[in-house]
Protein backbone atom coordinates (compact mmCIF):
# COMPACT_ATOMS: atom_id res chain seq x y z
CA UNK A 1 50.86 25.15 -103.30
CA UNK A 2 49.44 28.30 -105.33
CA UNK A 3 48.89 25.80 -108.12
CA UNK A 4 46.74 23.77 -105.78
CA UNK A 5 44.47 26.47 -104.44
CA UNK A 6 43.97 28.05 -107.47
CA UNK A 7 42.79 24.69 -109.10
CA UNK A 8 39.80 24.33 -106.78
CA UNK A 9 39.08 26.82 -104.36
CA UNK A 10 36.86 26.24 -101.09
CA UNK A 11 36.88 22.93 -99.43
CA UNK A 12 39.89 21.74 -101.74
CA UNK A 13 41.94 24.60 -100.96
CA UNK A 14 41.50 24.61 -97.37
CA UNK A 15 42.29 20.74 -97.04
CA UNK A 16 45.28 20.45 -100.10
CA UNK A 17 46.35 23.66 -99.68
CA UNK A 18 47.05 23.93 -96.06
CA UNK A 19 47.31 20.20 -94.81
CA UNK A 20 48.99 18.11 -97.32
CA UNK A 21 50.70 20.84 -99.20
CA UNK A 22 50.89 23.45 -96.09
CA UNK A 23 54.48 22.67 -93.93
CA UNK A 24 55.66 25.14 -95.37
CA UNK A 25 56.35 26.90 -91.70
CA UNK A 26 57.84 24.01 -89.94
CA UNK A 27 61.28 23.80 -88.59
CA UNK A 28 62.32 20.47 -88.37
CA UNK A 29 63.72 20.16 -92.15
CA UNK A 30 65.29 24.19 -91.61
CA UNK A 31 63.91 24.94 -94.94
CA UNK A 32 67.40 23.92 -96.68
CA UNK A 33 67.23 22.09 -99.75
CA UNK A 34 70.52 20.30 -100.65
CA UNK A 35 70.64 21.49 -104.18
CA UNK A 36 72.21 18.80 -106.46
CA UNK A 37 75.69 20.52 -106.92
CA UNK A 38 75.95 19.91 -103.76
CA UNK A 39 75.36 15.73 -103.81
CA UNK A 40 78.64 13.93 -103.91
CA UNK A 41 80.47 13.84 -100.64
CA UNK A 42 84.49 14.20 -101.22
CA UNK A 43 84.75 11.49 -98.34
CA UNK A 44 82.17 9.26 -99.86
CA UNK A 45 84.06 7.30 -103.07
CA UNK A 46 86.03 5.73 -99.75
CA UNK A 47 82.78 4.86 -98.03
CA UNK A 48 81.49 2.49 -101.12
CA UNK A 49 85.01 1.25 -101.95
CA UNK A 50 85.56 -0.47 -98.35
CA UNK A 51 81.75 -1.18 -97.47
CA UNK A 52 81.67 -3.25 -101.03
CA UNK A 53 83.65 -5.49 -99.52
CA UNK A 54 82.80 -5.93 -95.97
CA UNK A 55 79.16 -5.35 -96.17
CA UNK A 56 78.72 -5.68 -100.49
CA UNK A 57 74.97 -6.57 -99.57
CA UNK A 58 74.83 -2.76 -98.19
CA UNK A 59 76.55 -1.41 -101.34
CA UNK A 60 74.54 -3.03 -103.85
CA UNK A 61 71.21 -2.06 -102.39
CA UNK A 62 72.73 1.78 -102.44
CA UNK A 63 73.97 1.17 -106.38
CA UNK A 64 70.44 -0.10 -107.34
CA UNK A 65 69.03 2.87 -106.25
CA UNK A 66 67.80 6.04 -107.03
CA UNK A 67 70.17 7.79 -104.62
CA UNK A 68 74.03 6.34 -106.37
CA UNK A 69 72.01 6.70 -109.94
CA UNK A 70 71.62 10.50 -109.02
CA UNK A 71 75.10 10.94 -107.44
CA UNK A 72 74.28 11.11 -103.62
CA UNK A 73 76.75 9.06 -101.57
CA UNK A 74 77.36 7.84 -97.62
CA UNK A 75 78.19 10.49 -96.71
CA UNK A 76 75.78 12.60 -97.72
CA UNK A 77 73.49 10.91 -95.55
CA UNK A 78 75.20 10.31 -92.98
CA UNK A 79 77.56 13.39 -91.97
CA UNK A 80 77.15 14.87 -88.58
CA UNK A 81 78.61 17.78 -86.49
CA UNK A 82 80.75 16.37 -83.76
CA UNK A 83 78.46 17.98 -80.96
CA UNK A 84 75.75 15.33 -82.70
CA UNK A 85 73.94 13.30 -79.66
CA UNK A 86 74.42 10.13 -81.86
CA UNK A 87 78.06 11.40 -83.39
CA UNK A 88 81.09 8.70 -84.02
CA UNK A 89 83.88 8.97 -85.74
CA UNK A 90 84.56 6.61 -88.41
CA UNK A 91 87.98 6.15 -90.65
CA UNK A 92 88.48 9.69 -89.73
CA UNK A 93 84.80 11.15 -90.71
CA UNK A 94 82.34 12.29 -88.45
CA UNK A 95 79.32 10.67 -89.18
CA UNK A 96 75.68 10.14 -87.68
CA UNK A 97 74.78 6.41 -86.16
CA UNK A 98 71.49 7.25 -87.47
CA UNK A 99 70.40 8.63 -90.54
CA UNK A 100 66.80 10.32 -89.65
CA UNK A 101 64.14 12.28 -91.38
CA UNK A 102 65.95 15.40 -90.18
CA UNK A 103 69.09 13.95 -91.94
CA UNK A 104 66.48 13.11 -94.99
CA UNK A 105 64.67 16.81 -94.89
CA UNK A 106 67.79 18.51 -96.23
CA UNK A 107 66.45 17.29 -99.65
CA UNK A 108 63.00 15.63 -99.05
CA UNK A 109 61.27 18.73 -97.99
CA UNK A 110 57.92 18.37 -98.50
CA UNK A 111 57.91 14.59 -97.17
CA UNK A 112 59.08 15.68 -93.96
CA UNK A 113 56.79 18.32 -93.12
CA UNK A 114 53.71 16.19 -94.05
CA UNK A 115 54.95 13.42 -92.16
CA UNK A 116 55.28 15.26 -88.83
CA UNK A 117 52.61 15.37 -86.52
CA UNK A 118 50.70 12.27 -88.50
CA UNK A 119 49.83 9.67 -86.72
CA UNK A 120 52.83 7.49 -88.11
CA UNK A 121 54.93 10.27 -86.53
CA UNK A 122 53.13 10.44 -83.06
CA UNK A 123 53.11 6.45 -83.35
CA UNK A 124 55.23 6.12 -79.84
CA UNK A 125 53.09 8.31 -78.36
CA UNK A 126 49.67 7.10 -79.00
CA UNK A 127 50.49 3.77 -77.12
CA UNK A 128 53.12 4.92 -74.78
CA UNK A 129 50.43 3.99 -71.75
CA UNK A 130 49.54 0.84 -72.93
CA UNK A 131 53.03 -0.43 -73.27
CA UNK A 132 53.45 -0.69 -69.64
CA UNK A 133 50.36 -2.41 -68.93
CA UNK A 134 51.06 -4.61 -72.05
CA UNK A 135 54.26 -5.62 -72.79
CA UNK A 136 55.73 -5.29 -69.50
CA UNK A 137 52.63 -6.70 -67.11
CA UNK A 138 51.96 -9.01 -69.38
CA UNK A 139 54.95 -10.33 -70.91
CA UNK A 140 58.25 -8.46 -70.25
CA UNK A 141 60.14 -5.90 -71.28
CA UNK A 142 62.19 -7.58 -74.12
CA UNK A 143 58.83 -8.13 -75.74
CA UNK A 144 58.57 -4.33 -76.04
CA UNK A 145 62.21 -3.94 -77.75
CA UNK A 146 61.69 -6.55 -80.02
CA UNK A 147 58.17 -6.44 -80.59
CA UNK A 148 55.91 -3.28 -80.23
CA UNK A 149 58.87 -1.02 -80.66
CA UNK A 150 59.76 -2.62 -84.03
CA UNK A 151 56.40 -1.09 -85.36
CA UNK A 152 55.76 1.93 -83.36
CA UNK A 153 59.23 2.80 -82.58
CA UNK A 154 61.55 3.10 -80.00
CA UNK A 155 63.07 6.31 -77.92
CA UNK A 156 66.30 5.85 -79.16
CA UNK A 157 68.94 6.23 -76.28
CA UNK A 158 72.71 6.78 -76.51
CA UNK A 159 75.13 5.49 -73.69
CA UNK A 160 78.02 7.14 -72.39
CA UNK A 161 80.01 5.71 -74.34
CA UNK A 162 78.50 6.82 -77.87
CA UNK A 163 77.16 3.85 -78.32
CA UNK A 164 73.46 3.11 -79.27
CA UNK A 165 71.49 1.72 -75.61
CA UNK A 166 70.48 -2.28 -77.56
CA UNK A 167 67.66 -2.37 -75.58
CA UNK A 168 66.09 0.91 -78.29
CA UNK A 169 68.32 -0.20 -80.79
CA UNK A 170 68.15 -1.32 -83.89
CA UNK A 171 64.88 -0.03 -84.46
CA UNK A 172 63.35 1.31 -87.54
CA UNK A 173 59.67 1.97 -86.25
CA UNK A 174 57.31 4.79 -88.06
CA UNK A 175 57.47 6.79 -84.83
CA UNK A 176 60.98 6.18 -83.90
CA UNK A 177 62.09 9.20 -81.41
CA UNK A 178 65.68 10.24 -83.03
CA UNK A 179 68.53 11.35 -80.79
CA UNK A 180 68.52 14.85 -82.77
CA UNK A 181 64.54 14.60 -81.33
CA UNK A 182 63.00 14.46 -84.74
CA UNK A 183 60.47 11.86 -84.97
CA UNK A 184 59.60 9.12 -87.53
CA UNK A 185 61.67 6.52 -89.55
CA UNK A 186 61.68 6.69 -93.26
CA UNK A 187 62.96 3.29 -94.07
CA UNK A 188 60.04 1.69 -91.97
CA UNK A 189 58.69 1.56 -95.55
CA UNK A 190 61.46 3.01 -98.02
CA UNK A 191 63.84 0.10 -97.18
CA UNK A 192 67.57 1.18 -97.04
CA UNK A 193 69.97 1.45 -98.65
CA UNK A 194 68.06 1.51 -101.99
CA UNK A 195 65.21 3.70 -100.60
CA UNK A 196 62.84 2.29 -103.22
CA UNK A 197 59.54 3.71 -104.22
CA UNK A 198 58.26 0.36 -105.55
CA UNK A 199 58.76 -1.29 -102.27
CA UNK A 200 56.94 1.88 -99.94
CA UNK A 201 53.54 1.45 -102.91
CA UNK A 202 53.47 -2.09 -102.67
CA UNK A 203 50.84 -3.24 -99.69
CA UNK A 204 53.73 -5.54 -98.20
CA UNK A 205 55.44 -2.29 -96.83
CA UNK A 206 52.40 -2.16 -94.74
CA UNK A 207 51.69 -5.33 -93.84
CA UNK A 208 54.83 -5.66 -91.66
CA UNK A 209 52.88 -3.96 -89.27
CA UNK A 210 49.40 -3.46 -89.90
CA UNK A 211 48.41 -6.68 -89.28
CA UNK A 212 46.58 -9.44 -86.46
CA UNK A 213 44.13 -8.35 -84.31
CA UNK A 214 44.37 -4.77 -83.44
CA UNK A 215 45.41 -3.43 -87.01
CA UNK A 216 44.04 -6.55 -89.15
CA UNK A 217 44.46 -4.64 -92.60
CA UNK A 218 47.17 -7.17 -94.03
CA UNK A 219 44.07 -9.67 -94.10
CA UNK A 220 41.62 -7.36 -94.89
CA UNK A 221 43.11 -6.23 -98.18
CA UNK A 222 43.87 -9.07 -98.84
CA UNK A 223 40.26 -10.59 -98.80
CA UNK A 224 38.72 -7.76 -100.58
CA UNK A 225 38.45 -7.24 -104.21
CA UNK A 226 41.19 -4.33 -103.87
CA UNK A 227 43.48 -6.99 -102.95
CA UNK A 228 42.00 -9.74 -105.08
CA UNK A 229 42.76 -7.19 -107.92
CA UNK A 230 46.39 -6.17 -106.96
CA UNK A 231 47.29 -9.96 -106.80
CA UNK A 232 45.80 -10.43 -110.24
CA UNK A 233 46.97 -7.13 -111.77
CA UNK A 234 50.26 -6.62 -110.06
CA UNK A 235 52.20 -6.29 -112.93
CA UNK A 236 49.73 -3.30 -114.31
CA UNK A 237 50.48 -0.89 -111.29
CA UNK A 238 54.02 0.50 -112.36
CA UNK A 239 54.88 0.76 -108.55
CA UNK A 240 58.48 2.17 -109.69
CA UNK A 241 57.31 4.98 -111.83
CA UNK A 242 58.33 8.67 -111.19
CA UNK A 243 55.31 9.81 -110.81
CA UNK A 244 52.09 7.88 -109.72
CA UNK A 245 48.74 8.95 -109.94
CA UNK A 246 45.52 6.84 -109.44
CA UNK A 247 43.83 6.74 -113.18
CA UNK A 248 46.87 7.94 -115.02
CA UNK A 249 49.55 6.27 -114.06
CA UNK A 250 48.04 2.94 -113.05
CA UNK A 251 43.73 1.63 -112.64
CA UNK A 252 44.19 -2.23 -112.21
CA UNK A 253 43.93 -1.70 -108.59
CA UNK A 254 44.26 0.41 -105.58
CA UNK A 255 47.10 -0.52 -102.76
CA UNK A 256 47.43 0.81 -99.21
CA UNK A 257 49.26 3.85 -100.41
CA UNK A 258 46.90 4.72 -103.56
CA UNK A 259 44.29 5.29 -100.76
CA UNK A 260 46.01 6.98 -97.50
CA UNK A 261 48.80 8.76 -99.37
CA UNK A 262 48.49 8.42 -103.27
CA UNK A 263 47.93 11.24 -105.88
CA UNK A 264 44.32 10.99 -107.61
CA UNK A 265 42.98 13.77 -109.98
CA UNK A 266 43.74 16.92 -108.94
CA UNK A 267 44.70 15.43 -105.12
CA UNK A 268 48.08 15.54 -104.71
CA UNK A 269 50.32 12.99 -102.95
CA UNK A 270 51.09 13.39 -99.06
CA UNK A 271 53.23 11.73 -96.52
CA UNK A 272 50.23 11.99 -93.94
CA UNK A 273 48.78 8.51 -94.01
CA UNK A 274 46.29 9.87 -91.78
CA UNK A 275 44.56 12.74 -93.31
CA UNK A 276 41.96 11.47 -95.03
CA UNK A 277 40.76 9.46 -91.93
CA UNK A 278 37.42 10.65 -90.90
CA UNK A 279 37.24 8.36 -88.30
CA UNK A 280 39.42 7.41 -85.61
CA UNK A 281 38.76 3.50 -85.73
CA UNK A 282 41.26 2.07 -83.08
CA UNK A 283 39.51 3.19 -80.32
CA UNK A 284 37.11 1.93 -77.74
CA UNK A 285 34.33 4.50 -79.02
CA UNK A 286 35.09 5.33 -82.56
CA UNK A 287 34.87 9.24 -83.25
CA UNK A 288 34.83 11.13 -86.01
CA UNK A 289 37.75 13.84 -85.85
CA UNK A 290 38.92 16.73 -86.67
CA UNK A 291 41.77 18.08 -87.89
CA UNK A 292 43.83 20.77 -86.27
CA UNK A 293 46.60 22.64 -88.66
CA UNK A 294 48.98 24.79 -86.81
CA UNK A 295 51.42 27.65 -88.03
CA UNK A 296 54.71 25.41 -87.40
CA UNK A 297 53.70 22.57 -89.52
CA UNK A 298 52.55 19.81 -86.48
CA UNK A 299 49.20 18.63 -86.88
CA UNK A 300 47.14 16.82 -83.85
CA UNK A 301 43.29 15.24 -84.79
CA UNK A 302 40.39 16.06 -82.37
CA UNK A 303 37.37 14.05 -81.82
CA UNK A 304 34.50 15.87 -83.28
CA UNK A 305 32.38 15.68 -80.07
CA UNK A 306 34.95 18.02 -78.61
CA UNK A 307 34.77 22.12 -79.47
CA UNK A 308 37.58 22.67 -82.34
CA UNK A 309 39.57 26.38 -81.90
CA UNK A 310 39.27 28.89 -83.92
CA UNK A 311 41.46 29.92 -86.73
CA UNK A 312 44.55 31.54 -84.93
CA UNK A 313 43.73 30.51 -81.50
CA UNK A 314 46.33 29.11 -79.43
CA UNK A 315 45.75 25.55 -78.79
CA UNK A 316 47.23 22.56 -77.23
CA UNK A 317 49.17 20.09 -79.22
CA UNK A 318 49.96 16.50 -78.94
CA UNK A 319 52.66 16.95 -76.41
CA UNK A 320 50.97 19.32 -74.58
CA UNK A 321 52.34 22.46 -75.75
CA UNK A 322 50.11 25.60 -76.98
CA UNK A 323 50.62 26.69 -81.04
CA UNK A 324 48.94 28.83 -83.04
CA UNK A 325 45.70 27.22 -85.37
CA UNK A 326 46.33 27.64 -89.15
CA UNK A 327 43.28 25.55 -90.13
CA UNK A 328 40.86 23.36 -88.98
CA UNK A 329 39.66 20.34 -91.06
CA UNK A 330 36.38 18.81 -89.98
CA UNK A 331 35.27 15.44 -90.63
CA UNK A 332 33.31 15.74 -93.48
CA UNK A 333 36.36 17.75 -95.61
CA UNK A 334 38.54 14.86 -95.00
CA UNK A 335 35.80 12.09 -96.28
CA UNK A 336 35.95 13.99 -99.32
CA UNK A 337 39.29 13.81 -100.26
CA UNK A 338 39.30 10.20 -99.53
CA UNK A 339 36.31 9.83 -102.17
CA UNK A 340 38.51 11.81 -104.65
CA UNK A 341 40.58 8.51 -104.66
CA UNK A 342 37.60 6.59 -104.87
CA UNK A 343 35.71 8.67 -107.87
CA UNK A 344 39.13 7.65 -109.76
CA UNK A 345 37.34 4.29 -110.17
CA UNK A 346 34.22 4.14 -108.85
CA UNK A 347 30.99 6.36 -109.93
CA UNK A 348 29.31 9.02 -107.33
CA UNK A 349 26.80 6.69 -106.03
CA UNK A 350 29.01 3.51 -105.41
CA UNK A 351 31.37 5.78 -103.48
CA UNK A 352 28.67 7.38 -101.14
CA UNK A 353 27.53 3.82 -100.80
CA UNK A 354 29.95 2.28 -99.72
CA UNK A 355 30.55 5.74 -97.19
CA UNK A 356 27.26 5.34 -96.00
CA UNK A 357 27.24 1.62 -95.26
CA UNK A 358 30.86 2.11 -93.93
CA UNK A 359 29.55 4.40 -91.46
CA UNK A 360 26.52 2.36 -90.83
CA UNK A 361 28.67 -0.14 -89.67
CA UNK A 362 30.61 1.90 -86.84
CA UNK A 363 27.74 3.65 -85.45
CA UNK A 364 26.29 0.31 -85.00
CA UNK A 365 29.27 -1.14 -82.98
CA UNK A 366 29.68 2.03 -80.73
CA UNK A 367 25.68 2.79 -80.16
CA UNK A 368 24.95 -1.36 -79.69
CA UNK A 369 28.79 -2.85 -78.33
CA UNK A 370 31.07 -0.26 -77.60
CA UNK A 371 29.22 2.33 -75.36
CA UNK A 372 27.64 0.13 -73.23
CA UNK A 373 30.78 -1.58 -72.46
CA UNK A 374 32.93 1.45 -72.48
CA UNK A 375 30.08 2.75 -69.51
CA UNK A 376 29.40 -0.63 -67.70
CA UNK A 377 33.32 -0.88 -66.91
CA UNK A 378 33.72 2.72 -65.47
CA UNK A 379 30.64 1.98 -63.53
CA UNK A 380 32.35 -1.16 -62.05
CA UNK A 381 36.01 0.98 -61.57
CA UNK A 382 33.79 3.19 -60.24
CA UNK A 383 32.17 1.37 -57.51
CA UNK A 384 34.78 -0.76 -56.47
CA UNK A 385 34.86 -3.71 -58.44
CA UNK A 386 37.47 -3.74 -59.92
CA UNK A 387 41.14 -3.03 -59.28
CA UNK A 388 43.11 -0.09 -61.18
CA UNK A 389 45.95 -2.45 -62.06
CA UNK A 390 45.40 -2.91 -65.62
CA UNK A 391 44.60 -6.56 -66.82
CA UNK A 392 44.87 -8.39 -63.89
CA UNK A 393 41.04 -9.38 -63.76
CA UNK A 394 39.57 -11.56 -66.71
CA UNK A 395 36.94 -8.94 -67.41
CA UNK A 396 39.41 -6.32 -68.40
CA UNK A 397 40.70 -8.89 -70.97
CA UNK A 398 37.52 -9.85 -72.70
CA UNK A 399 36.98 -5.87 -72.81
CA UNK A 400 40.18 -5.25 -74.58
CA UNK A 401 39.47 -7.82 -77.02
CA UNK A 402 36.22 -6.90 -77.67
CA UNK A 403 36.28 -2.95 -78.96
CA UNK A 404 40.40 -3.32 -79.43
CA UNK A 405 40.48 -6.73 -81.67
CA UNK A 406 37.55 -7.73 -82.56
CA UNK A 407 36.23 -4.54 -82.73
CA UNK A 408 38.98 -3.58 -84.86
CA UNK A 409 38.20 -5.91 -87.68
CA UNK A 410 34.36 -5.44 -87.89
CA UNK A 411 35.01 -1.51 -88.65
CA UNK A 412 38.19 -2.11 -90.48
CA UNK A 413 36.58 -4.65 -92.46
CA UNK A 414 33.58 -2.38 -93.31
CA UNK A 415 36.14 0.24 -94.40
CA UNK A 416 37.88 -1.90 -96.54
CA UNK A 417 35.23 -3.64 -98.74
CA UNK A 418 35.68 -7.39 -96.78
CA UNK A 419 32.42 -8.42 -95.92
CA UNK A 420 34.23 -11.60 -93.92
CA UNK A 421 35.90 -9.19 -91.89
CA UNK A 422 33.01 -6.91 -91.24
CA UNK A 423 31.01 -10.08 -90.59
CA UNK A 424 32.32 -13.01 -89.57
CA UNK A 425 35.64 -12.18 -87.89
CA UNK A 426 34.63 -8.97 -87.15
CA UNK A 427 31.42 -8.53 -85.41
CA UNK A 428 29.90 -11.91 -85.10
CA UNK A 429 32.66 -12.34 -82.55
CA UNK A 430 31.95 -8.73 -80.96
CA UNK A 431 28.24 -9.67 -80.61
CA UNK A 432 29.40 -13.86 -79.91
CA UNK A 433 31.87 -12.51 -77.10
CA UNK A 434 29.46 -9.39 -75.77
CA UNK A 435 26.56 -11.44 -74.61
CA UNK A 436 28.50 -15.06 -73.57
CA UNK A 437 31.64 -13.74 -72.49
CA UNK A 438 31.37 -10.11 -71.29
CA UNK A 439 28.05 -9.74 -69.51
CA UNK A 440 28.33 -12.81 -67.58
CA UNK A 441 31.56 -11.45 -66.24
CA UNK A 442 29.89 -8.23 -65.39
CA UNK A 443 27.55 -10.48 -63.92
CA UNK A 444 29.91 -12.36 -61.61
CA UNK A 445 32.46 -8.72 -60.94
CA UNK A 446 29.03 -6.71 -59.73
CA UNK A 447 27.04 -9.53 -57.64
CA UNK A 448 24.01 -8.19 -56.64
CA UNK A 449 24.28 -4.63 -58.53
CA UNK A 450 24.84 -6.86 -61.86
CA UNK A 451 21.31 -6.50 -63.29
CA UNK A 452 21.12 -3.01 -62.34
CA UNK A 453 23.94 -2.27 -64.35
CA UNK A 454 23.21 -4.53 -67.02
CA UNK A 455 19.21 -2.99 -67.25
CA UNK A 456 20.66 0.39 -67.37
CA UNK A 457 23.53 -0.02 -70.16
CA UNK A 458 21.77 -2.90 -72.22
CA UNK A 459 18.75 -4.22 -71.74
CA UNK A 460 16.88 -0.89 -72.20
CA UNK A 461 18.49 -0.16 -75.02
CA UNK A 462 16.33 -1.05 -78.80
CA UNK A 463 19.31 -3.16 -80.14
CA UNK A 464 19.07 -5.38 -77.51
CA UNK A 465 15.37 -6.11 -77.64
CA UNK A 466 16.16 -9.64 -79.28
CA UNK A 467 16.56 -11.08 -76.14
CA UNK A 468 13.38 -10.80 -75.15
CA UNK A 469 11.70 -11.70 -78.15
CA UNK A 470 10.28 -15.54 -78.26
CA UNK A 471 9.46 -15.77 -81.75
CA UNK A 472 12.22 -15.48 -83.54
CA UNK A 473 13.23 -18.77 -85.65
CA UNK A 474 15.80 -21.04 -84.03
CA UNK A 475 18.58 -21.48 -86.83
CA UNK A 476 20.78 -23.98 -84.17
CA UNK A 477 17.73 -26.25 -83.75
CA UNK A 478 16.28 -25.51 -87.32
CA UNK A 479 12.74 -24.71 -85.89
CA UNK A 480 10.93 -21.80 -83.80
CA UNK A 481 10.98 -21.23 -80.10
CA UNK A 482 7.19 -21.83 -80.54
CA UNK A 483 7.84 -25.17 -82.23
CA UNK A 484 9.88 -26.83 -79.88
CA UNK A 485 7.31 -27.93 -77.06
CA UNK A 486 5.24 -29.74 -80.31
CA UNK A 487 2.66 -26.86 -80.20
């Protein structure tokens, strides 16, 4: 870290130094390093010699990697204390059902305390009251288990019997609640048992999960010319090399990684995909957010239209107890250390281009789409119209889809450099959906009060001025409103 802030100073210090760099006070790793002379569990020669035969799959992943290559073994990994929630005993060891980033922190450090309180760590949370509504109401419960759990992650549960409850279990979701309550999986993208780096920097570790309509960034790379570039150039990016660093290492293209977690310049690499996120884009109302730093390492983003603390105030974190403020990051900080990845490539002026177009984009769909929805349906909850139960009434659908789908891929795509996405699937279908789908179903949900509502949201508003205008050329019909009468 002092190498860091003494680099740069100012913004750069504050943001490297203290958020990507600064977990240096958390608990959850204990601050013990396993030094190497300590790698190469007694019991653990055993644990190869059997599992090569009865699982040799297992084995060989674990020989092919970095871990058997540097002498760490099983049990290394896996050892537990007998009082362990998740403890069994196995051939006569005592070892841990499941190996999690607490298990991991005793030599991955620095990965650990980046990773917790990111938004891949909090990723149960963040849709624990849509899962309900969602999986349950609208499906069932074993969609949740083998579905949104898989990605977000389960709370792992442990039966009487030791066992692991199969209804949370397997799971290897980013946010996956661990029976020793640490929080996060690290082979959701480092793949066990070979743990590889290639396979976490290539965009397929990704696109397990980021992908369809709420998180459409599989397709969205993939139709930019980032992704047109890694496809062409894939052999150019060195994905296994020790070190990896936009411009040095590799240039033929940039990956999901390069961008959210990679090392460019003088940035260094974090395990907090989330920190260069000015905006929060999955979100009825996008917002651009802050970010709060505390003393013990945990980390929660604030929108920016909210007051952020002060430096050492005590302030509430993401499950709702109060912690001391370290830092706080505002929006325009983290921006610039996504451009840092950017500049690797791209000159000044392309990169606050693209920014400002990016942003152009959002600020469109929230001032034109999403706030007028967002306030026409608490007007209707709030008058009666409709019922609390979640998704039961058509109009609650089309809503969803709108700012949480469709919405999705218009900013997405405008964040990502697909102009298909930003367009096309993205908010054509916002705008299509808005006008054809969603205010006739206000419309029919308010009766009489509909053009009230619909005058007060929309119709008043300058974006929506088209409607009345007459002389605007017909591109269905292929002539003007005034043509059509023969005039």
């Amino acid at each position: 870290m002092r190498e860091v802030m003494g680099i740069q100073g100012g913004w750069y210090a504050l943001l490297l130094g203290a958020c990507l760099l600064g977990g240096a006070g958390h608990t959850l790793a204990a601050k013990v390093k396993l030094e190497p002379s300590n790698w190469g569990h007694p019991a653990g020669e055993a644990c190869a010699s059997c599992h090569a035969k009865s699982s040799a799959g297992l084995t060989q992943q674990w020989q092919d990697g970095a871990h058997a290559k540097a002498g760490v073994n099983c049990m290394d990994c896996h050892q537990a204390a007998p009082g362990d929630s998740d403890a069994i005993t196995h051939e006569g060891q005592v070892i841990a059902t499941i190996v999690s980033p607490k298990d991991c922190g005793r030599c991955h450090v620095s990965e650990v305390e980046e990773s917790q309180g990111s938004v891949h760590a909090e990723a149960v949370a963040v849709v624990g009251d849509r899962l309900k509504a969602l999986a349950d109401n609208l499906t069932g419960p074993a969609v949740q288990a083998a579905g949104c759990d898989q990605c977000h992650g389960s709370v792992v549960k442990v039966r009487g019997d030791g066992t692991l409850d199969p209804a949370t279990w397997p799971n290897s979701g980013i946010g996956r609640v661990n029976p020793d309550g640490s929080k996060g999986s690290c082979s959701a993208c480092h793949g066990r048992h070979e743990f590889s780096r290639a396979q976490a920097r290539d965009p397929a570790a990704c696109v397990r999960c980021h992908a369809g309509p709420d998180s459409p960034d599989k397709e969205v790379f993939e139709a930019s010319k980032h992704g047109m570039a890694y496809v062409a150039h894939r052999d150019k990016m060195n994905l296994g090399s020790d070190t990896w660093v936009a411009g040095k290492d590799y240039s033929a293209a940039p990956t999901c990684a390069t961008c959210h977690m990679g090392a460019a310049g003088k940035l260094p690499a974090s395990h907090d995909v989330g920190m260069r996120d000015a905006w929060r884009l999955n979100s009825p109302v996008s917002e651009k957010q802050y970010l709060i730093m505390f003393t013990d390492g945990d980390k929660r983003d604030l929108p920016a239209s909210q007051e952020p603390p002060k430096r050492g105030a005590q302030f509430e974190k993401n499950d709702g107890t109060q912690a001391e403020v370290k830092f706080v990051v505002p929006p325009d900080r983290r921006r610039q250390a996504m451009q840092s990845v950017c500049l690797e490539c791209h000159s000044k002026a392309v990169t606050e281009g693209f920014m400002k177009q990016f942003d152009n984009v959002v600020e469109l769909f929230n001032a034109k789409f999403a706030i007028p929805a967002r306030d026409l349906m608490a007007d209707l909850y709030a008058a009666g119209k409709l019922t609390p139960l979640p998704f039961d009434e058509p109009i609650e659908l089309t809503y969803w889809e709108l700012w949480h789908d469709e919405g999705a891929r218009a900013r997405h795509g405008a964040a990502m450099a697909s102009p298909n996405h930003a367009w096309w699937e993205g908010m054509y279908l916002v705008g299509r959906n808005f006008y054809t789908r969603f205010l006739p179903q206000v419309r029919e949900v308010a009766g009489a009060d509909a053009q009230a509502l619909i005058d007060r949201h929309v119709t008043t508003k300058d974006q929506h001025q088209w409607l009345k205008d007459g002389q605007q050329t017909n591109p269905i019909l292929g002539f003007g409103k005034r043509e059509a009468g023969g005039g």
